[in-house]
Protein backbone atom coordinates (compact mmCIF):
# COMPACT_ATOMS: atom_id res chain seq x y z
CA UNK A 1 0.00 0.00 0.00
CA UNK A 2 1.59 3.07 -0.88
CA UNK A 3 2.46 5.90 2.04
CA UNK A 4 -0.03 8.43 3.35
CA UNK A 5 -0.15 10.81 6.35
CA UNK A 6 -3.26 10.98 8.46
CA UNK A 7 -4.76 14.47 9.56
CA UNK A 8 -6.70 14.17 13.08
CA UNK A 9 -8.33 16.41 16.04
CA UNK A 10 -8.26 14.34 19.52
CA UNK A 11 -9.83 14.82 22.66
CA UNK A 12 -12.90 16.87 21.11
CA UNK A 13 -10.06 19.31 19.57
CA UNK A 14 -8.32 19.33 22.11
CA UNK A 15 -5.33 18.19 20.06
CA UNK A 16 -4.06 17.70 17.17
CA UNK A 17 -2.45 14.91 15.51
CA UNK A 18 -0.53 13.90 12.29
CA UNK A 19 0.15 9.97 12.07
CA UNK A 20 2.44 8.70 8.81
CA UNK A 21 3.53 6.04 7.50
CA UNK A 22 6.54 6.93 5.28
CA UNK A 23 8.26 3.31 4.50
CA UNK A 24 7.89 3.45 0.94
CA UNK A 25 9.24 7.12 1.01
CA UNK A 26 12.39 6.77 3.03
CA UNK A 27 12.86 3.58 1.21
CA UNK A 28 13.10 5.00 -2.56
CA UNK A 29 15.49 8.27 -0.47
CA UNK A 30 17.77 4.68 0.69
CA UNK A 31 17.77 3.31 -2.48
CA UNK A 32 18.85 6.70 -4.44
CA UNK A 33 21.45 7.60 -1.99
CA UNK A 34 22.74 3.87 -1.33
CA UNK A 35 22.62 4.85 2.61
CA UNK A 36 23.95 2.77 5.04
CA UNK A 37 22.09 1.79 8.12
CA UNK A 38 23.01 4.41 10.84
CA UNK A 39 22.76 7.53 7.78
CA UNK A 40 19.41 5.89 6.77
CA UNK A 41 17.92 6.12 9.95
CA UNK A 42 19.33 10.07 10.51
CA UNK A 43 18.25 10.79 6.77
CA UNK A 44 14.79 9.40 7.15
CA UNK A 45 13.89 10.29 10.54
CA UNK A 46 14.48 14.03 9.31
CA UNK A 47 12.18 13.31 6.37
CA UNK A 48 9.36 12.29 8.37
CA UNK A 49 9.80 15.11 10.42
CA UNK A 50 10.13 17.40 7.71
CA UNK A 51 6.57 15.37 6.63
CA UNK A 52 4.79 16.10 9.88
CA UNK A 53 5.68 19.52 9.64
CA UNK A 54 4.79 20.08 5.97
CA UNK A 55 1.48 18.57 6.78
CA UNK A 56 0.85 21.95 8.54
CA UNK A 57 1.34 23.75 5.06
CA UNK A 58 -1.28 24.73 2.55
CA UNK A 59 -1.42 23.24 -1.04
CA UNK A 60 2.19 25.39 -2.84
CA UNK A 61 3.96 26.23 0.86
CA UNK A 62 6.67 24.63 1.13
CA UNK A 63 9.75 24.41 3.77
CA UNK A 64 13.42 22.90 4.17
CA UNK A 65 14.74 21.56 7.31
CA UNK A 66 18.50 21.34 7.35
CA UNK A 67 20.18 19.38 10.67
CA UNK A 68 23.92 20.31 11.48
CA UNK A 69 25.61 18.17 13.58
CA UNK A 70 28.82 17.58 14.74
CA UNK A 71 29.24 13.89 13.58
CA UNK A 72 29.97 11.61 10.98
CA UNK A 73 26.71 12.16 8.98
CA UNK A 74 27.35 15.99 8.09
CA UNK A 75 24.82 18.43 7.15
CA UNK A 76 21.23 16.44 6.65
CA UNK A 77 19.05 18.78 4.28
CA UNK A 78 15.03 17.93 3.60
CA UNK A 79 12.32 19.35 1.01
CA UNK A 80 9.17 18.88 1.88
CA UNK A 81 5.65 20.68 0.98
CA UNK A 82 2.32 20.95 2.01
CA UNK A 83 1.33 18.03 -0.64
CA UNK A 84 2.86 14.92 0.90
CA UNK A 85 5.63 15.69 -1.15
CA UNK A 86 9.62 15.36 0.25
CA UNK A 87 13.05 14.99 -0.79
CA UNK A 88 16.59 14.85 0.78
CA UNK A 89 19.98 13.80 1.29
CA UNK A 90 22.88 13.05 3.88
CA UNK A 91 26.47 14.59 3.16
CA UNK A 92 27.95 11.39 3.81
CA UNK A 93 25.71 8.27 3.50
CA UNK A 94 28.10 5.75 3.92
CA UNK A 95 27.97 5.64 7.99
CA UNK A 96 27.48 2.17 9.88
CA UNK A 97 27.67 2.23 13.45
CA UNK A 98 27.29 -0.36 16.40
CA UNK A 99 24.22 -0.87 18.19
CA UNK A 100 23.50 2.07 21.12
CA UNK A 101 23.12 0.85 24.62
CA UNK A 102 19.58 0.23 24.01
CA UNK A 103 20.28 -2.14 21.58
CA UNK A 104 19.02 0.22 18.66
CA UNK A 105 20.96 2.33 15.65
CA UNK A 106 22.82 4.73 16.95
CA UNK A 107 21.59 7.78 15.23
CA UNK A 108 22.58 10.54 17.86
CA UNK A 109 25.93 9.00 17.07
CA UNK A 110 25.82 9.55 13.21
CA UNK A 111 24.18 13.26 13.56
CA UNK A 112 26.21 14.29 16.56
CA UNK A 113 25.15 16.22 19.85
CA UNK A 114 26.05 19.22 19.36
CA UNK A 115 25.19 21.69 16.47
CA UNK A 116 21.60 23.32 14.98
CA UNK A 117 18.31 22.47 13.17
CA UNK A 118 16.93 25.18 11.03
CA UNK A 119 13.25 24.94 9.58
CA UNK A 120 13.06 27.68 6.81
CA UNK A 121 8.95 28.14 5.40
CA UNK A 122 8.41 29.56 2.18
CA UNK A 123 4.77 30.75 2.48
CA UNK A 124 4.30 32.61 -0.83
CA UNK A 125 5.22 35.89 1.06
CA UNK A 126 8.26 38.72 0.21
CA UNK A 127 10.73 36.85 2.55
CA UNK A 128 10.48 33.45 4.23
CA UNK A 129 10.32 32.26 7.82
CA UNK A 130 13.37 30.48 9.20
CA UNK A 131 13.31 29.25 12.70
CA UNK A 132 16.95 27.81 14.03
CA UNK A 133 17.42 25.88 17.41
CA UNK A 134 20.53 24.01 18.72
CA UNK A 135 20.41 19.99 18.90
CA UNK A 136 19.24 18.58 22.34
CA UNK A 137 19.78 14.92 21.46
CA UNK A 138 20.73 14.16 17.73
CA UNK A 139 18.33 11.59 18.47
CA UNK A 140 16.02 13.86 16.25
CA UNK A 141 12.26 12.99 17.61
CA UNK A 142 13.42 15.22 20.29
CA UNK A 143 14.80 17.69 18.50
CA UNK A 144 12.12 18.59 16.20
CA UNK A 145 10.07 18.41 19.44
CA UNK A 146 12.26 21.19 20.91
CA UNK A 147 12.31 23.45 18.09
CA UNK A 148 8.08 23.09 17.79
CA UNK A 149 8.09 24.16 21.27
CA UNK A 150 10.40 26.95 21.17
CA UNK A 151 10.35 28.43 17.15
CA UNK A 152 6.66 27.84 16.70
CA UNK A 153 5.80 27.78 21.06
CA UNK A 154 3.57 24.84 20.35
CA UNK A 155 3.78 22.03 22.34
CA UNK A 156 4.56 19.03 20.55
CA UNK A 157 5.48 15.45 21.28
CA UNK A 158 7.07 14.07 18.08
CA UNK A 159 8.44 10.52 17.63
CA UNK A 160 10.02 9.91 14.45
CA UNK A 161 11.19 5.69 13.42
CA UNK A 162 12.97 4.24 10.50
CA UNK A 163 13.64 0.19 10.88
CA UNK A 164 16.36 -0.85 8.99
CA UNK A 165 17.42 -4.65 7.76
CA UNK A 166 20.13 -6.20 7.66
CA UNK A 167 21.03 -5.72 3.66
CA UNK A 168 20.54 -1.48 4.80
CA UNK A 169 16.94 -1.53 3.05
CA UNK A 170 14.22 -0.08 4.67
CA UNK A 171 11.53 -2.40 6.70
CA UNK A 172 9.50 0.49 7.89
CA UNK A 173 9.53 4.07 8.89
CA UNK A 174 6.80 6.36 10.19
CA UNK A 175 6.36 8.70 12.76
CA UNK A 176 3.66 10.91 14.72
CA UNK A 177 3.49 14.58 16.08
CA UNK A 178 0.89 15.44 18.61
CA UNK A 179 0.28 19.62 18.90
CA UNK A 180 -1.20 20.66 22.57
CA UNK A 181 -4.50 23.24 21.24
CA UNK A 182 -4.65 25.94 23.81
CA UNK A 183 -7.61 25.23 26.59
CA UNK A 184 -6.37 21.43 27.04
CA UNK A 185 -7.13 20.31 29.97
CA UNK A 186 -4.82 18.61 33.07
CA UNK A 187 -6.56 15.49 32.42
CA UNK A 188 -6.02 15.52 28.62
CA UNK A 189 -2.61 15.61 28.74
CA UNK A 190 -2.10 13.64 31.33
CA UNK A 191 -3.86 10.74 29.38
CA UNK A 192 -1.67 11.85 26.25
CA UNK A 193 1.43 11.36 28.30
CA UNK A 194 0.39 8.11 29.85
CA UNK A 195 -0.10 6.76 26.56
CA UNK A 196 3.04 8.01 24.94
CA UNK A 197 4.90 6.50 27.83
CA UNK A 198 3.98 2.79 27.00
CA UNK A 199 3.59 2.95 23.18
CA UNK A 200 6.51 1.27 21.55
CA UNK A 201 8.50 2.47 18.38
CA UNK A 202 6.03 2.99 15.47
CA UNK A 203 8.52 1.24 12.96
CA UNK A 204 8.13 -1.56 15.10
CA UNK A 205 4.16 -1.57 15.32
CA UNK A 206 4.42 -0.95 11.23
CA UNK A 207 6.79 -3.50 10.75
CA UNK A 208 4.01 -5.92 13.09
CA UNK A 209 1.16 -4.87 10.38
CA UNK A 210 -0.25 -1.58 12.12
CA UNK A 211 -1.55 1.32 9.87
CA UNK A 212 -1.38 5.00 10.85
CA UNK A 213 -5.43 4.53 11.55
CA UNK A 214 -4.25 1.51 14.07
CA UNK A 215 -1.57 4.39 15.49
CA UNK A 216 -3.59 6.96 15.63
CA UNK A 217 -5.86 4.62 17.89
CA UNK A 218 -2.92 3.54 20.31
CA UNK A 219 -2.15 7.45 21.00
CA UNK A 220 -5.81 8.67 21.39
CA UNK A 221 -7.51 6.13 22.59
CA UNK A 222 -10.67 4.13 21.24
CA UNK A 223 -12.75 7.14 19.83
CA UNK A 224 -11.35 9.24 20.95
CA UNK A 225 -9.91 10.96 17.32
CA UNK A 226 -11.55 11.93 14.47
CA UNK A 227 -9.49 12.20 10.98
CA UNK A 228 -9.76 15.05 8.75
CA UNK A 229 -7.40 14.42 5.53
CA UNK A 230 -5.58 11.33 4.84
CA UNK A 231 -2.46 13.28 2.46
CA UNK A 232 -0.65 11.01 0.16
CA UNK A 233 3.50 10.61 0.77
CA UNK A 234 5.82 10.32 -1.77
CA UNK A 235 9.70 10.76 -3.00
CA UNK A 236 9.55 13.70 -5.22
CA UNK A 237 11.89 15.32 -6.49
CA UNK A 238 11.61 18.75 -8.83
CA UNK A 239 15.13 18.70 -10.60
CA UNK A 240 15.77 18.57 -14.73
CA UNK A 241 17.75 18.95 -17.53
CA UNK A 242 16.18 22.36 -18.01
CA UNK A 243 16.81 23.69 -14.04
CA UNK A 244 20.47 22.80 -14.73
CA UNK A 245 20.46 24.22 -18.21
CA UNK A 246 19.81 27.90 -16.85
CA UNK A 247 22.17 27.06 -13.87
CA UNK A 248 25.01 26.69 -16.52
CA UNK A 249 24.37 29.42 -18.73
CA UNK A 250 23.98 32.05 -15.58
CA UNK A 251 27.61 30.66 -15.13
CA UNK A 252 28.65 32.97 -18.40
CA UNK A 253 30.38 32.44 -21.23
CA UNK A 254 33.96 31.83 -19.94
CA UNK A 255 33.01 29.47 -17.57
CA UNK A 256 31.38 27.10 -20.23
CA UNK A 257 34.21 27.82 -22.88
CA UNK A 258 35.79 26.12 -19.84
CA UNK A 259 33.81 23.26 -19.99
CA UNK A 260 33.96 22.57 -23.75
CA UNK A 261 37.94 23.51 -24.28
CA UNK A 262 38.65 21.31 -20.67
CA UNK A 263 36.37 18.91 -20.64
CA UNK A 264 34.36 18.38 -24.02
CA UNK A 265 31.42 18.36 -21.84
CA UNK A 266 29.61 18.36 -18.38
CA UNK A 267 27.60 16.31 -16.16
CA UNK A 268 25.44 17.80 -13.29
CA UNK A 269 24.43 15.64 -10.56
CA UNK A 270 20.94 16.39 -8.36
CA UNK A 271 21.69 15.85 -4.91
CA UNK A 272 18.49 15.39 -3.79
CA UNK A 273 17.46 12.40 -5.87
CA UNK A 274 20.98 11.52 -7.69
CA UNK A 275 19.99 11.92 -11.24
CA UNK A 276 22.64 12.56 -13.51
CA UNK A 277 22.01 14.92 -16.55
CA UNK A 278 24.74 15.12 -19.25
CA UNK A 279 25.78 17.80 -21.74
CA UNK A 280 27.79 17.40 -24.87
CA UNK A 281 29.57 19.98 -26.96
CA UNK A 282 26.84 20.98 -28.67
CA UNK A 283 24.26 21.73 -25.69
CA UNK A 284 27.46 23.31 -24.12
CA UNK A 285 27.78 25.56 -27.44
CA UNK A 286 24.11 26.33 -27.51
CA UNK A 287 24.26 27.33 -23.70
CA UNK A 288 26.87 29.31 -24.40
CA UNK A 289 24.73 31.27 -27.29
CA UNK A 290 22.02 31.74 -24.75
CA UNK A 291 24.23 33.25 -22.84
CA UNK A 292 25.89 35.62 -24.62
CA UNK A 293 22.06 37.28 -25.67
């Protein structure tokens, strides 16, 4: 079945709540990107997080979410809109790393505890929003929590999970964020905090068969939520031949005389989804015309 994200009010409104499952998603991101298991994790927890929070957006909005961290991983960067619609890559993908003390992948290891997340929103306006707090854990779930609470001052609980196999292929990967409405009551969130203390990783309840509807139910409570949208998920990714094309040719004229007297040619790389686009002497020399008018 292919990945959607669920849209809910709890608690007669007295929350709300985004459930996803994203497997398929952070999957084909794994697959393009030929992440190992520690960098698949880091990569696709921040794409479900960048998910959650795009599910907030209306119809063109769109926002990236860059992590910085001091470890192994580098700089994590994520695309993601208000249509179920992400992309994003890890500076270096290739990071394995034993277990944690908990038995899981170690993912605060690969992103490092020290550092900053930055959400930037482009909402159609003159200049964009960017919000930018330091890591807390490099565990992520925790992270986006913290900067929901202090960027946005919603309260949030956020749990973010990407299982990974043993060939580094994805076996599931989903996530939740719960946003505290104002007028919640003592009881309410009490209950919510009950709950989240007992419910066990959603990649592992995905991985055991549960949908986002079954998740929903373990947070809330037997009807106890109501869903509004159910949002379709999916690896998208908004590069071409053309995008490049006007890339090159604001490069100017010496730079791709360069190209055709250096290297007979070019080859741009996306580095969101990995495509490869490749120019010959001749697109070079019509670039070149283009951008001499």
């Amino acid at each position: 079945m292919s990945d959607y994200l669920l849209k809910s009010l709890g608690y007669d409104g007295q929350v709300r709540v985004y459930v996803v499952d994203a497997t398929q998603t952070v999957a084909e991101a794994q697959r393009r990107h030929e992440t190992w298991s520690a960098a698949s994790a880091a990569l696709g927890r921040t794409m479900i997080g960048a998910l959650l929070l795009g599910a907030t957006l209306k119809g063109e909005e769109k926002m990236t979410v860059k992590v910085e961290g001091n470890g192994p991983a580098g700089h994590i960067i994520v695309d993601s809109n208000g249509k179920g619609e992400v992309k994003g890559y890890i500076a270096n993908p290739k990071i394995s790393l034993p277990l944690n003390k908990f038995g899981k992948l170690d993912v605060r290891g690969a992103v490092g505890t020290e550092g900053s997340l930055t959400v930037t929103k482009d909402l159609g306006m003159k200049e964009a929003f960017s919000g930018q707090v330091p890591l807390v854990s490099g565990e992520l779930g925790e992270d986006f929590t913290y900067y929901m609470a202090n960027s946005e001052q919603t309260p949030s609980a956020i749990g973010l999970s990407v299982l990974v196999d043993t060939d580094d292929s994805i076996k599931a990967a989903g996530g939740f964020m719960i946003q505290v409405m104002p007028g919640a009551t003592d009881e309410t969130i009490t209950a919510l905090e009950n709950r989240l203390a007992t419910i066990p990783m959603i990649s592992q309840l995905m991985e055991e068969g549960a949908t986002p509807e079954d998740i929903l139910e373990r947070l809330m409570g037997k009807d106890n939520a109501k869903v509004l949208e159910q949002l379709p998920i999916t690896f998208k990714c908004d590069c071409s031949k053309e995008r490049f094309s006007r890339a090159i040719i604001a490069l100017g004229t010496k730079e791709i005389d360069d190209m055709i007297i250096e290297d007979q040619g070019a080859e741009a790389s996306c580095h969101f989804c990995g495509n490869h686009y490749h120019y010959d002497v001749a697109d070079l020399e019509a670039l070149k015309a283009d951008a001499t008018n």
